[in-house]
N, C-alpha and C. Protein backbone atom coordinates (compact mmCIF):
# COMPACT_ATOMS: atom_id res chain seq x y z
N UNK A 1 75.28 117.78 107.34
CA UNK A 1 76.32 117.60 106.38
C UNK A 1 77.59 117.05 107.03
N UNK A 2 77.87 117.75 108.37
CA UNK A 2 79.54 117.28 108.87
C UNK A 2 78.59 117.18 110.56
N UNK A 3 79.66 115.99 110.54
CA UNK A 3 79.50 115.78 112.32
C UNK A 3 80.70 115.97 113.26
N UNK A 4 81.46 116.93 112.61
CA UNK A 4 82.87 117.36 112.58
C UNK A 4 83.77 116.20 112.80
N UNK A 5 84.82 116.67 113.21
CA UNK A 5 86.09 115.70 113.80
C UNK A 5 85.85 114.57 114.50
N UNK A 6 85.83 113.41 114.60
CA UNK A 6 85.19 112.53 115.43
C UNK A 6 86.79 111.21 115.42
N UNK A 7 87.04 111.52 114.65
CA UNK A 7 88.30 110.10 114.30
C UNK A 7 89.82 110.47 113.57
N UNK A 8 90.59 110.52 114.32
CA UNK A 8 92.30 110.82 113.89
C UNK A 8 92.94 109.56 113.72
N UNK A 9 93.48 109.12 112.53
CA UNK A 9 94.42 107.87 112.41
C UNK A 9 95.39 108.12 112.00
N UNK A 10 96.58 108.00 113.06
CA UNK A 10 97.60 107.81 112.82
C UNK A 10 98.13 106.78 112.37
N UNK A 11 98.99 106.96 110.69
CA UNK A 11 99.77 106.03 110.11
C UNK A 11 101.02 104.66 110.61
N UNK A 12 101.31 103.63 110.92
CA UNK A 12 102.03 103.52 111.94
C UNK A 12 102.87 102.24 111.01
N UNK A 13 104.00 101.91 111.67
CA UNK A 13 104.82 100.67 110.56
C UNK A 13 104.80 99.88 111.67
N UNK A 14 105.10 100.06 113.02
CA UNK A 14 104.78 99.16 114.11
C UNK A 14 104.15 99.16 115.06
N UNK A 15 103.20 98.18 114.61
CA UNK A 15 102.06 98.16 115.18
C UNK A 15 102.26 98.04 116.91
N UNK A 16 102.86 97.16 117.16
CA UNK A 16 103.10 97.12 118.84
C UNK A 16 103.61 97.60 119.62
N UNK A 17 104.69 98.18 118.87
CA UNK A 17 105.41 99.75 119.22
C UNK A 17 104.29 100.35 119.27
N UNK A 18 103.73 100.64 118.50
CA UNK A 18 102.15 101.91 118.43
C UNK A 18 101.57 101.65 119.68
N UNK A 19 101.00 100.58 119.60
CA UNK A 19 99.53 100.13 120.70
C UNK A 19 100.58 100.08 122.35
N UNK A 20 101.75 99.83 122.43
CA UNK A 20 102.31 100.22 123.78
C UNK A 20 102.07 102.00 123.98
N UNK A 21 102.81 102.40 123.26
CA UNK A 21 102.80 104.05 123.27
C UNK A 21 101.37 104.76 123.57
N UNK A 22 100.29 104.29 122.44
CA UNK A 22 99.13 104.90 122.79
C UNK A 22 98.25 104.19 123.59
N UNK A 23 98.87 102.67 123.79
CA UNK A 23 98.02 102.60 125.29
C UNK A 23 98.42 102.74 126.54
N UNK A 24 99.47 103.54 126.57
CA UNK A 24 100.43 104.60 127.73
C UNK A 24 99.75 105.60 127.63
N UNK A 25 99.72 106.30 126.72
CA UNK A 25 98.66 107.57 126.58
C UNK A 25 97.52 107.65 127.03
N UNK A 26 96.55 106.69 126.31
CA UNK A 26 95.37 106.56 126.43
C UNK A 26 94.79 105.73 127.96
N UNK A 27 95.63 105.13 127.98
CA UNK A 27 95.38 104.25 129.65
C UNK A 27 94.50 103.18 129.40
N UNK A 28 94.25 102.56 127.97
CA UNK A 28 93.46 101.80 127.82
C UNK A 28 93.85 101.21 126.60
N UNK A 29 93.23 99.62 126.91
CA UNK A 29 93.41 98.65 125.66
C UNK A 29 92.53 98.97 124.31
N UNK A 30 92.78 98.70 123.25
CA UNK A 30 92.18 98.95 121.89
C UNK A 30 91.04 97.93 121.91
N UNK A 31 89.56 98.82 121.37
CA UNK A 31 88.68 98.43 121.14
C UNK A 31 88.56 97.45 120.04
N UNK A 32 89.34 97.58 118.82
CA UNK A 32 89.61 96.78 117.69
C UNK A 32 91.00 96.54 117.72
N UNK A 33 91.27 95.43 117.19
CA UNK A 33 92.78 95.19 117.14
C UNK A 33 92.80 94.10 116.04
N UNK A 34 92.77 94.30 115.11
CA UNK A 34 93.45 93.83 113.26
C UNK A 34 94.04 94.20 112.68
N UNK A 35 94.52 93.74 111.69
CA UNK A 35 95.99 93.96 110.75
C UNK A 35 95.60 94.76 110.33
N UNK A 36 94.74 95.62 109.86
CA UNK A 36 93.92 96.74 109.06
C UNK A 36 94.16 98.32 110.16
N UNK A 37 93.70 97.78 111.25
CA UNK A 37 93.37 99.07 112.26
C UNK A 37 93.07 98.48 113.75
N UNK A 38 93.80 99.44 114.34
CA UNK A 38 93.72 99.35 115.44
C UNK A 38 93.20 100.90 116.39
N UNK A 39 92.37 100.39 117.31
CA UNK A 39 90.64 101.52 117.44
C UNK A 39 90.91 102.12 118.93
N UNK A 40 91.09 103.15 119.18
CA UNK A 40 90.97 103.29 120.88
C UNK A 40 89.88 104.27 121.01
N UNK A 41 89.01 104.50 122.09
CA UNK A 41 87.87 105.38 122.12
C UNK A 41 88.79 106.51 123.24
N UNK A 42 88.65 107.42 123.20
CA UNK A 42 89.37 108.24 124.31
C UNK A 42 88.43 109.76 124.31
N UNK A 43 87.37 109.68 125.46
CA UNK A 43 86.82 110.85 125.67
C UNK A 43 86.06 111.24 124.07
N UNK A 44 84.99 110.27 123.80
CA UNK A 44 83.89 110.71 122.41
C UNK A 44 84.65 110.70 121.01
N UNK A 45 86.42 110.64 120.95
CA UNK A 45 87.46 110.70 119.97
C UNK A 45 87.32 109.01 119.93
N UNK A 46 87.57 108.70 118.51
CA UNK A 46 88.19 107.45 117.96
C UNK A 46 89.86 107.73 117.58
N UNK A 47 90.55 106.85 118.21
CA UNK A 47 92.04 107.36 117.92
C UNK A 47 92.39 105.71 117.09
N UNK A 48 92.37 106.10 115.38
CA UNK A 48 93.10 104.50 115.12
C UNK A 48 94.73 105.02 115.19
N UNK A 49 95.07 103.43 115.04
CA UNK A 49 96.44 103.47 114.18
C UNK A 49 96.76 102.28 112.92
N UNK A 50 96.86 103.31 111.88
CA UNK A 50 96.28 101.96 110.93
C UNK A 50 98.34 101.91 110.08
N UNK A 51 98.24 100.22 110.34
CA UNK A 51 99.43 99.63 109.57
C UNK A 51 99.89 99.78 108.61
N UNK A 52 98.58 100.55 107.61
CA UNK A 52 99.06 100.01 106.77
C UNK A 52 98.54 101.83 105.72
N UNK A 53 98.71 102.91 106.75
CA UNK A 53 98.60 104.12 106.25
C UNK A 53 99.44 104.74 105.14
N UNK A 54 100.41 104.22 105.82
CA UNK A 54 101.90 105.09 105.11
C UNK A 54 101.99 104.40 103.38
N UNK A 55 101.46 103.61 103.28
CA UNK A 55 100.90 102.58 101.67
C UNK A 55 100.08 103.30 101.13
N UNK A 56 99.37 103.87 101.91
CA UNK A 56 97.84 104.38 101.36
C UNK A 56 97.97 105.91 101.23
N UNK A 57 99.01 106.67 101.72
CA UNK A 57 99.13 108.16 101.20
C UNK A 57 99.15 109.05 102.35
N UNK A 58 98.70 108.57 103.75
CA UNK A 58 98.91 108.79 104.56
C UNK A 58 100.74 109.47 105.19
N UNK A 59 100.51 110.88 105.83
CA UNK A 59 102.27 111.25 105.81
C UNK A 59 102.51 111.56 107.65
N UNK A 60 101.30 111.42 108.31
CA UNK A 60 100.95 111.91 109.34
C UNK A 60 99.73 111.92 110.18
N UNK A 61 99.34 111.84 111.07
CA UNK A 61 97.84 111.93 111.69
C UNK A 61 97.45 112.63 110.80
N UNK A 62 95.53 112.52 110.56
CA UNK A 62 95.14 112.55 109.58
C UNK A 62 93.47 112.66 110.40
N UNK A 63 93.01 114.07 110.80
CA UNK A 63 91.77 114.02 110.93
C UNK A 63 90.83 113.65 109.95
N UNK A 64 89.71 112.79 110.33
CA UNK A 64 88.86 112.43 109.69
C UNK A 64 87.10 113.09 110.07
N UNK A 65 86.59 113.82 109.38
CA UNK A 65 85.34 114.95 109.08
C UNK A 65 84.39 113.56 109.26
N UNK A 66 83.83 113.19 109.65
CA UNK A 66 82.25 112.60 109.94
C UNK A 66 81.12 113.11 108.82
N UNK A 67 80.90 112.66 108.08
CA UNK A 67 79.67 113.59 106.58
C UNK A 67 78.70 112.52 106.52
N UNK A 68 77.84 112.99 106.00
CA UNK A 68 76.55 111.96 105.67
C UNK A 68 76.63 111.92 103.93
N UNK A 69 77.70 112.39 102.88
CA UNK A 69 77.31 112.09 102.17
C UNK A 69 79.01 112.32 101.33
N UNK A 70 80.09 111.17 101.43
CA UNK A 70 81.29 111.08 101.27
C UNK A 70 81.81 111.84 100.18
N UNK A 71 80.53 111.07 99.25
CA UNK A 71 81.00 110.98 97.63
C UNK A 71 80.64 112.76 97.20
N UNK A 72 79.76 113.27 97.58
CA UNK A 72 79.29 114.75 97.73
C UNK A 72 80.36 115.67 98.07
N UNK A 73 81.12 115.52 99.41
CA UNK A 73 81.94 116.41 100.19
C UNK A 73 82.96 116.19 99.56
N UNK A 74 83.65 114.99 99.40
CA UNK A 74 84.54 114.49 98.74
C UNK A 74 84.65 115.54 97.17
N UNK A 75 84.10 115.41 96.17
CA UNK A 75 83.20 116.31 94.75
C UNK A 75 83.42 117.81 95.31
N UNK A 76 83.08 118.57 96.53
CA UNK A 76 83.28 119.60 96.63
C UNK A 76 84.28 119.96 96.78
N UNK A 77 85.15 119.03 97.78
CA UNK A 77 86.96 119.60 97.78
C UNK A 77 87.54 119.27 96.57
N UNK A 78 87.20 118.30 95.93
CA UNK A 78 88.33 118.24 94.84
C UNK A 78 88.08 119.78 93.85
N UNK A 79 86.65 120.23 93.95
CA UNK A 79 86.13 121.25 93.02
C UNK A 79 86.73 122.33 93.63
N UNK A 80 86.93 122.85 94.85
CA UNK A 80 87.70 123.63 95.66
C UNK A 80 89.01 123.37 95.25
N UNK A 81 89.44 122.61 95.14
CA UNK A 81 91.00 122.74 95.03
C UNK A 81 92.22 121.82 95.42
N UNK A 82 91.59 120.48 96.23
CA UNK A 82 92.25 119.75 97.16
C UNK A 82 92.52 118.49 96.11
N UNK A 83 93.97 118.01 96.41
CA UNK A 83 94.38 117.16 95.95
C UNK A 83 94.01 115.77 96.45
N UNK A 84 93.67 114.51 95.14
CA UNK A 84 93.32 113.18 95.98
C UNK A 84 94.20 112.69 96.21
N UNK A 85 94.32 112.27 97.88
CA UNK A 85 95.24 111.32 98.12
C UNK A 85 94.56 109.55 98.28
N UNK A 86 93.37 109.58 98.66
CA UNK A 86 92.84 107.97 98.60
C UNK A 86 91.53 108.50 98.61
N UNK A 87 90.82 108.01 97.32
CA UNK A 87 89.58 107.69 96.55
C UNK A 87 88.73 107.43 97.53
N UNK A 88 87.45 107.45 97.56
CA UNK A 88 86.74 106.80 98.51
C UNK A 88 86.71 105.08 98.45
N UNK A 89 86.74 104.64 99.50
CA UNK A 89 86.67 103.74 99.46
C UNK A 89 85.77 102.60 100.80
N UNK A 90 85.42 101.95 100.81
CA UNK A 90 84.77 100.76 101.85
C UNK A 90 85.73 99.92 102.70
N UNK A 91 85.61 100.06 103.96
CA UNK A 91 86.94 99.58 104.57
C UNK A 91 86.08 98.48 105.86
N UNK A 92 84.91 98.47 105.35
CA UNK A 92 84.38 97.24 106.07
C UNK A 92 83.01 97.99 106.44
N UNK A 93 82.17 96.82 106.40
CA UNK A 93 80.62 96.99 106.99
C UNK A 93 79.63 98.27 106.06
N UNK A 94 80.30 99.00 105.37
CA UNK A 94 79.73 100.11 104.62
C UNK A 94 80.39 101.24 105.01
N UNK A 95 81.25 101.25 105.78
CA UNK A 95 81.67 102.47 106.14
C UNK A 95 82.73 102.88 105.22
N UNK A 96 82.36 104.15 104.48
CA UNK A 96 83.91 104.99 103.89
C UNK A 96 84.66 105.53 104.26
N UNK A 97 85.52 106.04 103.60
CA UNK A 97 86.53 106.56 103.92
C UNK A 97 87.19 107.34 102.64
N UNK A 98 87.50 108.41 102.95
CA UNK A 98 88.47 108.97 101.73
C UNK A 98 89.48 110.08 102.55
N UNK A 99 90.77 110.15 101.51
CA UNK A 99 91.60 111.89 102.35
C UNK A 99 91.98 112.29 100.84
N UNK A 100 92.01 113.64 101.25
CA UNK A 100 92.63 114.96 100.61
C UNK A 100 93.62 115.48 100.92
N UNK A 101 94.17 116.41 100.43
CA UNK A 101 95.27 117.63 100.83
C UNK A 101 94.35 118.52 100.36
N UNK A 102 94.51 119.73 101.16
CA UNK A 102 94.76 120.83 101.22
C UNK A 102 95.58 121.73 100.25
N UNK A 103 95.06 123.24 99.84
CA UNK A 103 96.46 123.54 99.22
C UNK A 103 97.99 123.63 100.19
N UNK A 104 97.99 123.92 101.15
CA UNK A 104 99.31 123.52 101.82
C UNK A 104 99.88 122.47 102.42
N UNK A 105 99.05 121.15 101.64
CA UNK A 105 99.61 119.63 101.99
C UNK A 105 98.79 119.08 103.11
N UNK A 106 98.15 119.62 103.68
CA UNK A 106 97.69 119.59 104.78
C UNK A 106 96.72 118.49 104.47
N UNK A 107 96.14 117.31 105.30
CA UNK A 107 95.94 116.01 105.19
C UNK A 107 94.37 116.42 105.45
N UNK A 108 93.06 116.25 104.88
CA UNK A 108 91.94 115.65 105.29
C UNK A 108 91.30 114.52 105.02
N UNK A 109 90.72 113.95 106.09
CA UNK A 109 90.09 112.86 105.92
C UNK A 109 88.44 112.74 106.17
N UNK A 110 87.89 112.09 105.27
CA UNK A 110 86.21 111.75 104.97
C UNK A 110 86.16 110.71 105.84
N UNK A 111 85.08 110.34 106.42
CA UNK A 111 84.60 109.12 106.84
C UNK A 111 83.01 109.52 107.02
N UNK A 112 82.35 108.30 106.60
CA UNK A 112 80.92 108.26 106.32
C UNK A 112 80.52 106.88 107.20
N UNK A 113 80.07 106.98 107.97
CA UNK A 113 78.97 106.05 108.49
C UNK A 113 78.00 105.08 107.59
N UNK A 114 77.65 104.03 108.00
CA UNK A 114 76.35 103.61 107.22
C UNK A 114 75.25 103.90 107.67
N UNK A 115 74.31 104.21 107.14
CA UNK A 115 72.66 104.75 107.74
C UNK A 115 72.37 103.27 108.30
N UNK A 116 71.52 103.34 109.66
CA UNK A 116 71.23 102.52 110.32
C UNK A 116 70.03 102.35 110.02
């Protein structure tokens, strides 16, 4: 069902400001680098920073849950209690994506793989 935590994206307005900072951190250049998202691998973690978060509902880093079945998990939190902040959606190649709140605001994020 969950392949737990695997991917944190932080929201960012500048992008090159960002990618200096976290590639100070990280000690390494970004695996992806597009106007959409930008990808660093750091120790089995995907660390994005996506441009264009803070548009999309994003208020803060924003763990993202690994599931095999978006639209399912997604259906159970809202039935639990969690507010939608971005719908599921396809953000390239088949892969989804969706986030929630929490009842205390608190940010989760879906991401689904495509079956290979």
């Amino acid at each position: 069902m969950t392949a737990g935590i695997q991917t944190i994206v932080y929201p960012v307005k500048d992008a090159e400001r960002a990618k200096a900072v976290f590639g100070a951190l990280l000690g390494a250049e970004p695996y992806a680098d597009t106007p959409y998202y930008i990808g660093y691998k750091a120790a089995g973690q995907d660390v994005g920073l996506d441009p264009n978060g803070h548009a999309q509902g994003l208020t803060g880093p924003t763990p993202f849950w690994h599931v095999t079945d978006l639209r399912e998990r997604l259906a159970a939190l809202l039935d639990a209690g969690a507010e939608l902040v971005q719908d599921a959606r396809d953000v390239g190649n088949g892969r989804l994506v969706a986030s929630v709140k929490d009842a205390d605001g608190n940010m989760v994020g879906l991401l689904q793989d495509p079956v290979a």
